[in-house]
N, C-alpha and C. Protein backbone atom coordinates (compact mmCIF):
# COMPACT_ATOMS: atom_id res chain seq x y z
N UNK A 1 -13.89 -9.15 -19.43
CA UNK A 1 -13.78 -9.12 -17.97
C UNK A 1 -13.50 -7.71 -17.46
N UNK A 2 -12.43 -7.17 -18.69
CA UNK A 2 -12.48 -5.47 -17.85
C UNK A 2 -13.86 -4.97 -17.95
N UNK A 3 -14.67 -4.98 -18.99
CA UNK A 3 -15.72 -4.16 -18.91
C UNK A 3 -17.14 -4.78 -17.96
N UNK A 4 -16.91 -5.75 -17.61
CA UNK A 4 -17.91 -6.05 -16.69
C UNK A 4 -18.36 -5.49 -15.26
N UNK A 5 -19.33 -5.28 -15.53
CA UNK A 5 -20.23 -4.88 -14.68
C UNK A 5 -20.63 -3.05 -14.29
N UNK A 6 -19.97 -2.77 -15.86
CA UNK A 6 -19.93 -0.99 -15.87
C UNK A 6 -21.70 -0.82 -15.84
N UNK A 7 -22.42 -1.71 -16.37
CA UNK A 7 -23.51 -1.04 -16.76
C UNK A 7 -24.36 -1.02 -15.12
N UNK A 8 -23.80 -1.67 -14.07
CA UNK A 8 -24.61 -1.54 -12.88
C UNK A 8 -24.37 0.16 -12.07
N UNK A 9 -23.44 0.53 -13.05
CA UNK A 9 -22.74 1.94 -12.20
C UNK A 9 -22.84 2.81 -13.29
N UNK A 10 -23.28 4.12 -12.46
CA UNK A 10 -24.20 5.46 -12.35
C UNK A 10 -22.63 6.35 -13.14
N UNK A 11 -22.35 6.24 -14.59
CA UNK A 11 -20.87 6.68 -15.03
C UNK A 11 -21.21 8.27 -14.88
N UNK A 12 -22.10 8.85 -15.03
CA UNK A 12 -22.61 9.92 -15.47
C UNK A 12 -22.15 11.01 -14.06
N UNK A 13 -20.80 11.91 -14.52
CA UNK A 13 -20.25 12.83 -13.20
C UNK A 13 -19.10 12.04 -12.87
N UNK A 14 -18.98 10.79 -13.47
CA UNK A 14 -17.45 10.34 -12.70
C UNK A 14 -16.73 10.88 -14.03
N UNK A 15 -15.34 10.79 -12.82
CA UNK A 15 -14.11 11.36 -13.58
C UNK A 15 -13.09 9.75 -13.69
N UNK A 16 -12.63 9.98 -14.81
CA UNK A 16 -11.94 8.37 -15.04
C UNK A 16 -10.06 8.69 -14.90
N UNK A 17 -9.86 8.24 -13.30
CA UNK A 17 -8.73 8.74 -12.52
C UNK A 17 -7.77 7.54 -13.02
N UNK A 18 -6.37 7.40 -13.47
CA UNK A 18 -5.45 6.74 -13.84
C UNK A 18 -4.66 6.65 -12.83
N UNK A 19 -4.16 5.52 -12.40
CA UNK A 19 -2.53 5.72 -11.56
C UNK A 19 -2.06 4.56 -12.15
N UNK A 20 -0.37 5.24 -12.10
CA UNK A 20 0.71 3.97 -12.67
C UNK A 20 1.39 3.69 -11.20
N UNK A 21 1.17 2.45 -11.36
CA UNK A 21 1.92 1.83 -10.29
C UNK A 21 3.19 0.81 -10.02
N UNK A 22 3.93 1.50 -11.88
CA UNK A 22 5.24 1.09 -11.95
C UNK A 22 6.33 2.42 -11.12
N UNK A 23 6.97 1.66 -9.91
CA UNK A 23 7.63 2.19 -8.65
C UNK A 23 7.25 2.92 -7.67
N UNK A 24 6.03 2.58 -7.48
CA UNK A 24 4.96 3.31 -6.46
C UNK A 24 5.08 1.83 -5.43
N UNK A 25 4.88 2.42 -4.06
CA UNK A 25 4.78 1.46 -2.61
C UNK A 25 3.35 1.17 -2.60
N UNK A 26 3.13 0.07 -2.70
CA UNK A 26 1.97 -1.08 -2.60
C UNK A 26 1.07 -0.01 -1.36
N UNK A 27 1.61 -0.17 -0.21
CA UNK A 27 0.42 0.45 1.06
C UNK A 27 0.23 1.79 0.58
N UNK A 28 1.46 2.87 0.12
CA UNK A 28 0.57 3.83 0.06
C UNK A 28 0.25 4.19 -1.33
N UNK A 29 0.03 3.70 -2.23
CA UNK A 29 -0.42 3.81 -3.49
C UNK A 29 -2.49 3.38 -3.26
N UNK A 30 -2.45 1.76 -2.78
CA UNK A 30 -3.47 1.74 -2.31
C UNK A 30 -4.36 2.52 -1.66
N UNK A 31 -3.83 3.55 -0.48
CA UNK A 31 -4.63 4.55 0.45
C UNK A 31 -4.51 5.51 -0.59
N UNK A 32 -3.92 5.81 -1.58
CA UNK A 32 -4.59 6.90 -2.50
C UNK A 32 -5.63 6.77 -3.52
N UNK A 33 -5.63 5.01 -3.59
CA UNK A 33 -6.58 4.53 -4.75
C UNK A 33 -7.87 4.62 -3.81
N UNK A 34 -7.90 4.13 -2.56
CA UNK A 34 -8.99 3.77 -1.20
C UNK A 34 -9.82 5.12 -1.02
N UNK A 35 -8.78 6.17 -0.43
CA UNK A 35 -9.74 7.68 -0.97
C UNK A 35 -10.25 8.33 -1.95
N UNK A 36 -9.92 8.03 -3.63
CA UNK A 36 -10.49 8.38 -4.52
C UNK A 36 -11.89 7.35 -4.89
N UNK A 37 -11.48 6.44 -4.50
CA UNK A 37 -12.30 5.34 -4.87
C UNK A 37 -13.88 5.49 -3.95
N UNK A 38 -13.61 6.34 -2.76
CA UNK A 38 -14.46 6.39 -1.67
C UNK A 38 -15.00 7.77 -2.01
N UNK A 39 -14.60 9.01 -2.46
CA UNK A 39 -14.73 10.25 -2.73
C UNK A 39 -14.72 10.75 -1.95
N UNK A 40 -13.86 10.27 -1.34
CA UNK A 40 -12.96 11.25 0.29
C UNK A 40 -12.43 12.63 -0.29
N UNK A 41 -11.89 12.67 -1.15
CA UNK A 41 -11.03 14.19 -1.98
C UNK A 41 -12.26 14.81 -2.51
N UNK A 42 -13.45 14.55 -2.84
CA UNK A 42 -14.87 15.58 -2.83
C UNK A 42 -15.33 16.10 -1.78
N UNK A 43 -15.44 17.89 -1.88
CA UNK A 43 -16.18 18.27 -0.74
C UNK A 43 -17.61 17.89 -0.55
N UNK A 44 -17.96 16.99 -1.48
CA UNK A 44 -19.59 16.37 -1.32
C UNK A 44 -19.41 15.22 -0.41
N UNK A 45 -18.71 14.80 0.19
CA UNK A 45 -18.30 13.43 0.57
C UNK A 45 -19.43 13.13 1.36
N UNK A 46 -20.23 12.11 1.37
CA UNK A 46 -20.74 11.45 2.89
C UNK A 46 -20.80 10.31 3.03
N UNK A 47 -20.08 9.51 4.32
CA UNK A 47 -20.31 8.12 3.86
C UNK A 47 -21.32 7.42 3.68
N UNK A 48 -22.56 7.57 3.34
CA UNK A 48 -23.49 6.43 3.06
C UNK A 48 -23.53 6.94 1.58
N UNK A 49 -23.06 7.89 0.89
CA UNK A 49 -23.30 7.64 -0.77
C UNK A 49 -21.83 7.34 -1.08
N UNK A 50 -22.25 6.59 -2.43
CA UNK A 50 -20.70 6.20 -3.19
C UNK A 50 -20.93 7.25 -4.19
N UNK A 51 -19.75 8.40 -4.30
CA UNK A 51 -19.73 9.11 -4.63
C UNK A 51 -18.84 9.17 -5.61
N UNK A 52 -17.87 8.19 -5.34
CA UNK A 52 -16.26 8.06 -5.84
C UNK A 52 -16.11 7.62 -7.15
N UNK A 53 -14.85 8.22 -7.75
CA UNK A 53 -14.41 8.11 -9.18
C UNK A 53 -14.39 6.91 -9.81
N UNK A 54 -14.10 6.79 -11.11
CA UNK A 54 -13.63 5.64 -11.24
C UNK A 54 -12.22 5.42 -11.36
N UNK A 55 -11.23 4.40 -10.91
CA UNK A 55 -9.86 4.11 -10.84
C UNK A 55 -9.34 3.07 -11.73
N UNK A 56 -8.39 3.56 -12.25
CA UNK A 56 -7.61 2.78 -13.36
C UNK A 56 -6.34 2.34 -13.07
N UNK A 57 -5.57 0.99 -12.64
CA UNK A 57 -4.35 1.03 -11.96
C UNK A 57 -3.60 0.30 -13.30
N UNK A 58 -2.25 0.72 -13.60
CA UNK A 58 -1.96 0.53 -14.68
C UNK A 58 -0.63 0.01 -14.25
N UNK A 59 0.45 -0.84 -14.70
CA UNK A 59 1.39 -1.54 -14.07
C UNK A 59 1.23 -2.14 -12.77
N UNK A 60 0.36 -3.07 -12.76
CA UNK A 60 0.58 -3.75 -11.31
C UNK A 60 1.22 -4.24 -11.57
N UNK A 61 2.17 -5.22 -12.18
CA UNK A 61 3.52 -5.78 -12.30
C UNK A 61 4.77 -5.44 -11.31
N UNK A 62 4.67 -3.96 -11.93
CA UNK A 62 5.93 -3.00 -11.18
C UNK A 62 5.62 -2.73 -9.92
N UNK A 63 5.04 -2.51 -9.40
CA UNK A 63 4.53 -2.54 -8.05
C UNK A 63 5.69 -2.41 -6.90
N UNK A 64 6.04 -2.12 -6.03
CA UNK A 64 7.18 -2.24 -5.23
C UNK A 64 6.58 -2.42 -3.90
N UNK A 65 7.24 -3.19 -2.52
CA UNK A 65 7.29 -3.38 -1.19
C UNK A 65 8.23 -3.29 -1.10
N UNK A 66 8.28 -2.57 0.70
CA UNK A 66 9.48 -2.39 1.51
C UNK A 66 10.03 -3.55 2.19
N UNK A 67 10.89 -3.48 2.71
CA UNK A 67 11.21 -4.41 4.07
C UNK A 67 11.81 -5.94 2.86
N UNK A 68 11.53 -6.76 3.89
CA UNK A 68 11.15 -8.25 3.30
C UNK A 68 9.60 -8.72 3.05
N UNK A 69 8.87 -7.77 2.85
CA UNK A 69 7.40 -8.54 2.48
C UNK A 69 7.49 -9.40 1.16
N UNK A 70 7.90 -9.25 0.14
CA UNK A 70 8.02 -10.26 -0.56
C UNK A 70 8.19 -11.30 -0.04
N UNK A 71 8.48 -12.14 0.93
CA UNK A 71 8.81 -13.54 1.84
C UNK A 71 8.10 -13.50 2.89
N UNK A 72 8.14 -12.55 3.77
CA UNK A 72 7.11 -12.69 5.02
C UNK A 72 5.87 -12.43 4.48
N UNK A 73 5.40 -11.46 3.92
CA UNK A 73 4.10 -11.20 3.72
C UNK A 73 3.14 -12.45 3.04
N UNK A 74 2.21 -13.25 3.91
CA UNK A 74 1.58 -14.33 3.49
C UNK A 74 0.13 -14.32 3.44
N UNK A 75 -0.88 -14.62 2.35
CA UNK A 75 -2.13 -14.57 2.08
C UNK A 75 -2.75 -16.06 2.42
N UNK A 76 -3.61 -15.87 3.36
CA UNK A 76 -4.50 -16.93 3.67
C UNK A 76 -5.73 -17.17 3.31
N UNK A 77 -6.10 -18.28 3.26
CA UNK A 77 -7.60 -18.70 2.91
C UNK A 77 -7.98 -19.94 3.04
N UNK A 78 -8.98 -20.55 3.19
CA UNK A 78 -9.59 -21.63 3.27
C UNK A 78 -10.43 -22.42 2.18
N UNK A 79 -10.37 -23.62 1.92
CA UNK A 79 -11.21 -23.93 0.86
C UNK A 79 -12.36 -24.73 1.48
N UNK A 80 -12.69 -24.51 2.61
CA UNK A 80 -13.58 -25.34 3.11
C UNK A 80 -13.99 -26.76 3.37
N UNK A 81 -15.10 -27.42 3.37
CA UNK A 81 -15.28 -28.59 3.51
C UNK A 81 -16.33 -29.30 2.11
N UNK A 82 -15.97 -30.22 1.47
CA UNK A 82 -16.85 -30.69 0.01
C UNK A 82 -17.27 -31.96 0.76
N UNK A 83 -18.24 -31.95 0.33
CA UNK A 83 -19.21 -33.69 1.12
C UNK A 83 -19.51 -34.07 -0.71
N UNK A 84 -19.42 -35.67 -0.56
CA UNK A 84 -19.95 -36.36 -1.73
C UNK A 84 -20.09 -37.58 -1.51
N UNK A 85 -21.70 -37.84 -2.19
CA UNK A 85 -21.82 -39.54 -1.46
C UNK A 85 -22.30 -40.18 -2.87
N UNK A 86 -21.66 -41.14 -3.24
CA UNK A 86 -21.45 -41.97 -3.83
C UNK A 86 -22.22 -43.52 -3.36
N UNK A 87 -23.20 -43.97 -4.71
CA UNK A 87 -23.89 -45.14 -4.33
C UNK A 87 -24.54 -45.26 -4.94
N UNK A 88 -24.57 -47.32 -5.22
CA UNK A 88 -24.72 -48.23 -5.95
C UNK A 88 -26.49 -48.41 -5.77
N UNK A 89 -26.50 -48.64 -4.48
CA UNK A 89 -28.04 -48.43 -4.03
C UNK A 89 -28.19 -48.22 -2.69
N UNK A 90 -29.12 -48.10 -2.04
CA UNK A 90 -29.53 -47.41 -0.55
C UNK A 90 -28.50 -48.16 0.50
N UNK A 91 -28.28 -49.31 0.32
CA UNK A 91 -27.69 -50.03 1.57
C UNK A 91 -26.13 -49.81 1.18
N UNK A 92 -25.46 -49.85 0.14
CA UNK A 92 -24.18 -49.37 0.00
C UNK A 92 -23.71 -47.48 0.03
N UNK A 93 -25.03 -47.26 0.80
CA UNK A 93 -24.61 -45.53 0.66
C UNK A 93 -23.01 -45.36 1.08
N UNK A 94 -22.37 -44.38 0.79
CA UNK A 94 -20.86 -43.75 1.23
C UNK A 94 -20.80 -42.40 1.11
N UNK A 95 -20.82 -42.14 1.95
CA UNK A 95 -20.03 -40.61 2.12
C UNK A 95 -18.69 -40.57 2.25
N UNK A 96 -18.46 -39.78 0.98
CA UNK A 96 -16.68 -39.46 0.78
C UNK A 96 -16.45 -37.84 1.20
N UNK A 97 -15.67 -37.46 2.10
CA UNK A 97 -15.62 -36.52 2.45
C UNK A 97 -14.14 -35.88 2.19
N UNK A 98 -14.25 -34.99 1.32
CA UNK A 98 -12.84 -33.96 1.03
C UNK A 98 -12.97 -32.55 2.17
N UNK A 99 -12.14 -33.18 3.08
CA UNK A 99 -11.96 -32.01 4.66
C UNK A 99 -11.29 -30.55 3.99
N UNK A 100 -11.37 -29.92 3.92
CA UNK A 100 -10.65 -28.81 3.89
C UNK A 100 -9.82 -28.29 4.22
N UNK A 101 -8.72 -27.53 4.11
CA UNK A 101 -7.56 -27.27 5.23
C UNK A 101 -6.93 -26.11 4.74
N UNK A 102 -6.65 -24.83 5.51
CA UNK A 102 -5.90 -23.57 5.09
C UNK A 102 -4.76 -23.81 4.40
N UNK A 103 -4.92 -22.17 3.35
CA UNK A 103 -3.99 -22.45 2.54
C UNK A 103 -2.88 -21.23 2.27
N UNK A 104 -1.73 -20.93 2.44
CA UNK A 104 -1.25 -19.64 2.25
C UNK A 104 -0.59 -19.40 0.77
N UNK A 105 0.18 -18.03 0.25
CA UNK A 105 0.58 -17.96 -0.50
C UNK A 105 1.43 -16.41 -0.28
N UNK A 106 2.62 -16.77 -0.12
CA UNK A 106 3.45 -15.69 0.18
C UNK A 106 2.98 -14.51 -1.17
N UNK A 107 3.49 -13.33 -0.81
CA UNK A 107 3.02 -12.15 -1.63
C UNK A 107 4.20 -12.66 -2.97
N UNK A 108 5.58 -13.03 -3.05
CA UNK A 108 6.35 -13.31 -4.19
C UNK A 108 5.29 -13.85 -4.78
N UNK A 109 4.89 -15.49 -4.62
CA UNK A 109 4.32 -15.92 -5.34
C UNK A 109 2.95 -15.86 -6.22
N UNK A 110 2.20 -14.70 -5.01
CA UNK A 110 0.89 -14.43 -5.70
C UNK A 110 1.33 -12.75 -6.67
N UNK A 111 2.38 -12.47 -7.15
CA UNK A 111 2.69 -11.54 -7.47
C UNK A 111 3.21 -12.30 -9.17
N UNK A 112 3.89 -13.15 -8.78
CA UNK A 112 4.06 -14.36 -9.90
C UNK A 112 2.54 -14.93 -10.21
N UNK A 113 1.48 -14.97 -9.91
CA UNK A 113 0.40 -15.50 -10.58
C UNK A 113 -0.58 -14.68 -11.21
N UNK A 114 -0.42 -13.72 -10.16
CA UNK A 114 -1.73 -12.24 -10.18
C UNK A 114 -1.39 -11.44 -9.74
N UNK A 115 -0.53 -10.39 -10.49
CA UNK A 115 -0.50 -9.00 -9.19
C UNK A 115 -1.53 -8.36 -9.34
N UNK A 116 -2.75 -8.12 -9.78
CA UNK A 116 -3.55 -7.31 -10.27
C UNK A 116 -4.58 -7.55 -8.69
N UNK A 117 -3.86 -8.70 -8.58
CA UNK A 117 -4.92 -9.24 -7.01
C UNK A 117 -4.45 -8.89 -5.36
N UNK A 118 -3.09 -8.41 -5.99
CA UNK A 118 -2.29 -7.67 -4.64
C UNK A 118 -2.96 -6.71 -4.77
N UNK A 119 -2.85 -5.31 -5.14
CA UNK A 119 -3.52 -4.63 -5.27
C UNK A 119 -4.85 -4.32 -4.56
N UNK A 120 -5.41 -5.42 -5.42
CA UNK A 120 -7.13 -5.74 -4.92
C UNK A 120 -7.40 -5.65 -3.53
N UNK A 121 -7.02 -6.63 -3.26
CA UNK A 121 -6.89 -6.86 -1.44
C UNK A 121 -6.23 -5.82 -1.16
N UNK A 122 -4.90 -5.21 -0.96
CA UNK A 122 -5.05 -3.83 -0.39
C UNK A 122 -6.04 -2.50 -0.63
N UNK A 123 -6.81 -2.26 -1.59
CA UNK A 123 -7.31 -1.54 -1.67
C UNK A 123 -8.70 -2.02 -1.03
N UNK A 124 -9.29 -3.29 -0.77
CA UNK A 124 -10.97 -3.55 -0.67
C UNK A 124 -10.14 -3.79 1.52
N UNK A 125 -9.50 -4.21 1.52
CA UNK A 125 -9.16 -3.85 2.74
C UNK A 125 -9.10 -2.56 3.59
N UNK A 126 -9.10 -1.71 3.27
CA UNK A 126 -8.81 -0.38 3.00
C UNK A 126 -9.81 0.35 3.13
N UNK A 127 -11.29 -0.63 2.81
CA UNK A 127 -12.15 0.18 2.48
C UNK A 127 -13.32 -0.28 3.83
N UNK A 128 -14.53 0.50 4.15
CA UNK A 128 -15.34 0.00 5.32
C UNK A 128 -16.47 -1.22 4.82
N UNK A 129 -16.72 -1.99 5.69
CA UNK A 129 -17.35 -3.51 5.29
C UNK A 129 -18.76 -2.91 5.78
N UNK A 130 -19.18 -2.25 4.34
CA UNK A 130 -20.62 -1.99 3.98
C UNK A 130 -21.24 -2.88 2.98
N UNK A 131 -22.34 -2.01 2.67
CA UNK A 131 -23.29 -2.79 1.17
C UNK A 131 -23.13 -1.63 0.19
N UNK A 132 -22.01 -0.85 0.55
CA UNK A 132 -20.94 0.19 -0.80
C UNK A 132 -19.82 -0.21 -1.25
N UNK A 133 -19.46 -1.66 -0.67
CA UNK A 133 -18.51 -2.07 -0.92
C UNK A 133 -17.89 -2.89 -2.11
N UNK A 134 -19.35 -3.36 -2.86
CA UNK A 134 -19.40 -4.44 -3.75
C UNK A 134 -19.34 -2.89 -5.02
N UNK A 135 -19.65 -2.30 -4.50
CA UNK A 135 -20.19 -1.19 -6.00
C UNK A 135 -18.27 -0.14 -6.07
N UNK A 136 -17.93 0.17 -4.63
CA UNK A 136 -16.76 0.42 -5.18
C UNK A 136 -15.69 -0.35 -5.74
N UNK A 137 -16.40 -1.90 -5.33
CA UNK A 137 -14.86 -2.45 -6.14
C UNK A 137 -14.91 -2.42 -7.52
N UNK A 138 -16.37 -2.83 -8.12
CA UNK A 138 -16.79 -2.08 -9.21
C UNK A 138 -16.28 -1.17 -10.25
N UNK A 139 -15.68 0.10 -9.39
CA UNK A 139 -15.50 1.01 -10.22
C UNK A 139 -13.50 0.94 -10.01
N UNK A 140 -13.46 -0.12 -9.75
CA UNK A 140 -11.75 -0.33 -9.53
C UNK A 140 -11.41 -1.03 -10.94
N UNK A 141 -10.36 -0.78 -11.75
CA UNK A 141 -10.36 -1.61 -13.02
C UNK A 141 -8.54 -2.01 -13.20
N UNK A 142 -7.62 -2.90 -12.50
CA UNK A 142 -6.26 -3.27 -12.81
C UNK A 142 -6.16 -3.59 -13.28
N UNK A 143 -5.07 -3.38 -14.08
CA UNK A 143 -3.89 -4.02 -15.09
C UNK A 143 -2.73 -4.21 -14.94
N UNK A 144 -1.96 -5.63 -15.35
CA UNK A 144 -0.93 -5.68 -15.10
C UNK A 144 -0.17 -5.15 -16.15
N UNK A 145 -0.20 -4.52 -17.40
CA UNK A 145 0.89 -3.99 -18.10
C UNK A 145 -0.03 -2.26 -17.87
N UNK A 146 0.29 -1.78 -19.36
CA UNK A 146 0.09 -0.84 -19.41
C UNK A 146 -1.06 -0.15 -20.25
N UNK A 147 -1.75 -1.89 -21.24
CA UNK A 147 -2.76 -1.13 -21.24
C UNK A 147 -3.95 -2.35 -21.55
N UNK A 148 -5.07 -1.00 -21.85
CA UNK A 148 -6.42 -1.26 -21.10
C UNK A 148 -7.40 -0.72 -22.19
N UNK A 149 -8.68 -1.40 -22.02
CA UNK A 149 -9.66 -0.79 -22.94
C UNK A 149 -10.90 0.67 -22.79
N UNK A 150 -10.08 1.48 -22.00
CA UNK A 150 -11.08 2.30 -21.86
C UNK A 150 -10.31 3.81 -21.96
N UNK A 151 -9.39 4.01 -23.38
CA UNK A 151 -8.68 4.38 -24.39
C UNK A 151 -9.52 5.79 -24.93
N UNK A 152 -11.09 5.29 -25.10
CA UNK A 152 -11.65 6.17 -25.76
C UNK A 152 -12.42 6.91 -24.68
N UNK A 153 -12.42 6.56 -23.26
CA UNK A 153 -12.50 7.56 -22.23
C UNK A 153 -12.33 8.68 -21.72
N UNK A 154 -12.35 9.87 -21.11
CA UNK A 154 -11.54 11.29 -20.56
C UNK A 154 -10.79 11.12 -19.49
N UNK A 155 -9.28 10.09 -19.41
CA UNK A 155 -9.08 9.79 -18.82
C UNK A 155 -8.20 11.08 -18.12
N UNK A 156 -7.52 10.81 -16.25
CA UNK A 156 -7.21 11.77 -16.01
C UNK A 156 -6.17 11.36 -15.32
N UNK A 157 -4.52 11.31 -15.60
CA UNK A 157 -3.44 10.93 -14.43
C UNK A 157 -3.43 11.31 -13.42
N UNK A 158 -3.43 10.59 -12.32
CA UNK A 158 -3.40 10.91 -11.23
C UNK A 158 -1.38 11.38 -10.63
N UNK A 159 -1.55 12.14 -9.96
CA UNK A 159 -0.62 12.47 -9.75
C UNK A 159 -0.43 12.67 -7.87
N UNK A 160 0.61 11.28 -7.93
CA UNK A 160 0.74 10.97 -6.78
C UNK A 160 1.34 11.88 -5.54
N UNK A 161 1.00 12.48 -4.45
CA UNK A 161 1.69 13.35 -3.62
C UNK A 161 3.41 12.95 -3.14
N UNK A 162 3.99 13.81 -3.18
CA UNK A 162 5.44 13.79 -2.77
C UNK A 162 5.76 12.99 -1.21
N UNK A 163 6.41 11.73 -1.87
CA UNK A 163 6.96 11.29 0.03
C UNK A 163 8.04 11.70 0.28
N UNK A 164 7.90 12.00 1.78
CA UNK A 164 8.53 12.67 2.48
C UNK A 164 9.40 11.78 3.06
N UNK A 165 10.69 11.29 2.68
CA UNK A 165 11.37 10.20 2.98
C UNK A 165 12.32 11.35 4.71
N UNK A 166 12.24 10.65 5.39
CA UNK A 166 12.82 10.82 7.23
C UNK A 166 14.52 10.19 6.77
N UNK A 167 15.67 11.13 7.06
CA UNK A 167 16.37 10.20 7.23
C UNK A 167 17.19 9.79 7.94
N UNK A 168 16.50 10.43 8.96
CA UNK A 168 16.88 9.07 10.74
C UNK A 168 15.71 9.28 11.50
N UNK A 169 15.62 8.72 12.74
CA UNK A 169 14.38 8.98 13.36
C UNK A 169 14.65 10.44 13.92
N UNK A 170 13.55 10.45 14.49
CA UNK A 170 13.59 12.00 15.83
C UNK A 170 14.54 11.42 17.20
N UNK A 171 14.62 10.36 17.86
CA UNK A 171 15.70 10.47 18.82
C UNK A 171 16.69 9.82 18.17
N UNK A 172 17.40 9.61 17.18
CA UNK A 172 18.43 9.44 16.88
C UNK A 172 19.04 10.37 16.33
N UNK A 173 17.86 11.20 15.95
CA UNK A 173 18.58 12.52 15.38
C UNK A 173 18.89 13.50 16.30
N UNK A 174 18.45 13.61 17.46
CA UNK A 174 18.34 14.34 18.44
C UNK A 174 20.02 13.85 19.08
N UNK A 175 19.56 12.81 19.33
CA UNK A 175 21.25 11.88 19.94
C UNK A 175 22.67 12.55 19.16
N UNK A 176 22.42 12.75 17.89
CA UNK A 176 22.94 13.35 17.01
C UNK A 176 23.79 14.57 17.76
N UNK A 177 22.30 15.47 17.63
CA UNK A 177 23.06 16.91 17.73
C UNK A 177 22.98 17.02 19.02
N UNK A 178 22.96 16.57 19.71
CA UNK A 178 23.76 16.58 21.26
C UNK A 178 24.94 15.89 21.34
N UNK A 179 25.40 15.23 20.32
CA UNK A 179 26.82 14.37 20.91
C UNK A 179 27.67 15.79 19.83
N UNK A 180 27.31 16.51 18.82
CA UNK A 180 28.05 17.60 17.84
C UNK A 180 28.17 18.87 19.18
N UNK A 181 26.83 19.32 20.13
CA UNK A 181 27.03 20.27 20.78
C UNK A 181 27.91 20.11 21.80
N UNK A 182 27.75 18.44 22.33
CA UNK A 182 28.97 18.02 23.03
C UNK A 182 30.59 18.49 22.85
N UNK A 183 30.31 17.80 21.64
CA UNK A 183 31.99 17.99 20.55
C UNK A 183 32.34 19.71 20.55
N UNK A 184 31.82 20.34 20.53
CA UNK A 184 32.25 21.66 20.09
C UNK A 184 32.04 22.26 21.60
N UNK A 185 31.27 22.07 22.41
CA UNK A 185 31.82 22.75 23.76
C UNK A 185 33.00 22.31 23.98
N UNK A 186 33.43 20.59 23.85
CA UNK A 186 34.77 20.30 24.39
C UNK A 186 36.02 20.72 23.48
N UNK A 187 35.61 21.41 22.34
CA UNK A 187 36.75 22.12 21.77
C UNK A 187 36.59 23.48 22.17
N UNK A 188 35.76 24.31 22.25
CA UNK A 188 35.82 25.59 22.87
C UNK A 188 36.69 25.61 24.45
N UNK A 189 36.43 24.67 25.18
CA UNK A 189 36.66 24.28 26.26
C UNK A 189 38.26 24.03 26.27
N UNK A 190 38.93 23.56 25.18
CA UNK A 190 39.89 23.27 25.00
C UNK A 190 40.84 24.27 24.39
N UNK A 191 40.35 25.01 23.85
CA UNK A 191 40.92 26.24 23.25
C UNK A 191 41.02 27.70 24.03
N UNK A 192 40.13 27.15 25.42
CA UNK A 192 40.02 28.37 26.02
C UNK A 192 41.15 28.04 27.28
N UNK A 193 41.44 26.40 27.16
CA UNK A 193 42.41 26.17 28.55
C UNK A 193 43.91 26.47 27.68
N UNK A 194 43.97 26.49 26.24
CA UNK A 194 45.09 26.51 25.75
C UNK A 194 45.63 27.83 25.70
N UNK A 195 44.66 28.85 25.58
CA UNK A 195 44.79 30.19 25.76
C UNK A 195 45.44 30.47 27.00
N UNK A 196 44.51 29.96 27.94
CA UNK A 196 45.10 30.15 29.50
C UNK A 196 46.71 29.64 30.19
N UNK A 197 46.81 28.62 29.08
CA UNK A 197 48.27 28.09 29.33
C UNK A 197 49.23 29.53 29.09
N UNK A 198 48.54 29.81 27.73
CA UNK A 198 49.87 30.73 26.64
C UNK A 198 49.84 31.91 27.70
N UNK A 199 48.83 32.53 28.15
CA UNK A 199 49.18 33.71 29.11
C UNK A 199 50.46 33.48 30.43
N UNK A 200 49.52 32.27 30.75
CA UNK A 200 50.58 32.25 31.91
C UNK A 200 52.21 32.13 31.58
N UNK A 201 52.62 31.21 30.47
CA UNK A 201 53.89 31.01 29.78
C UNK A 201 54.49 32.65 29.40
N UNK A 202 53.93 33.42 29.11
CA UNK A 202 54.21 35.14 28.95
C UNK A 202 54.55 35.40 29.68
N UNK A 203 53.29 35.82 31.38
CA UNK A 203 53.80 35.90 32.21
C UNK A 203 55.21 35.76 33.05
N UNK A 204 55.30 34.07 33.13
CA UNK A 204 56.19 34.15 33.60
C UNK A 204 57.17 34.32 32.85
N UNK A 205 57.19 34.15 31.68
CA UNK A 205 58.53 34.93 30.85
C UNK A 205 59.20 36.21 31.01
N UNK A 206 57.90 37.01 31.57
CA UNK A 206 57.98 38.64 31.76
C UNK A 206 58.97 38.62 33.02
């Protein structure tokens, strides 16, 4: 199943890009798999050729989300409608009909069945709803541990860019250092009326 469907894709010039995605953030791990995968990081880029590498995601297991998405975050789908008719002969025809009805699956649980499929969906989401779309998923290959059969490859770690963790917003930080410039005028302010006391106490001592 990993090696399927290599032989429909043009290997010849790709570079075979690795990412581990034990403690890497699900959204932006994906938008780095979404631009290599697209050959957005080539100055050859254009979108009507698939230009893009091939991608190797290695620990989807480990995987991490923020917030509460593990519980809120929910995957939908439909199984449609099945018709089946059943019969003895023409005048006893029956149509048995299995209706269909949506179905969800919080991200915990599809993480417990398949994480290799979290992943998936963020990255083919990610990507523009062409007829390049079937060929880059193609060259997408997950795993949930750590390893994989394409060992005897030139493979190449990818090395994820530095996040820039914020740690407060811009007007709270701002709120910040206006309530500190506050604070220290009203001690300058206070040190300058205490001064003014001590003269006058001289004074009239004099």
């Amino acid at each position: 199943k990993a090696l399927a469907g290599l032989r429909r894709i043009n290997l010849e010039g790709l570079r075979w890009r690795v990412f581990d995605a034990k403690g890497q953030v699900l959204g932006r791990l994906a938008s780095q798999i979404s631009t290599v995968i697209q050959g957005k990081d080539k100055p050859t880029y254009a979108p009507n050729r698939d230009d893009g590498d091939m991608c190797i995601v290695i620990n989807a297991k480990d995987v991490c989300v923020t917030g509460r998405k593990l519980t809120d975050k929910v995957y939908y789908w439909h199984t449609g409608q099945v018709l089946l008719f059943s019969a003895v002969s023409f005048k006893e025809l029956k149509l048995i009909a299995y209706v269909g009805h949506l179905k969800e699956r919080s991200l915990k649980d599809q993480m417990a069945k398949d994480p290799t499929e979290v992943i998936r969906k963020a990255v083919l989401r990610m990507l523009p709803r062409n007829k390049l779309r079937d060929d880059r998923d193609r060259k997408l290959r997950i795993f949930a541990d750590s390893e994989h059969p394409f060992g005897d490859r030139p493979l190449e770690p990818y090395m994820m860019p530095p996040r820039k963790v914020r740690e407060m917003r811009p007007r709270v930080r701002r709120a910040l250092i206006r309530a500190q410039k506050k604070a220290e005028e009203q001690e300058q302010g206070g040190s300058q009326r205490k001064g003014r006391k001590r003269e006058a106490k001289t004074e009239m001592a004099a």
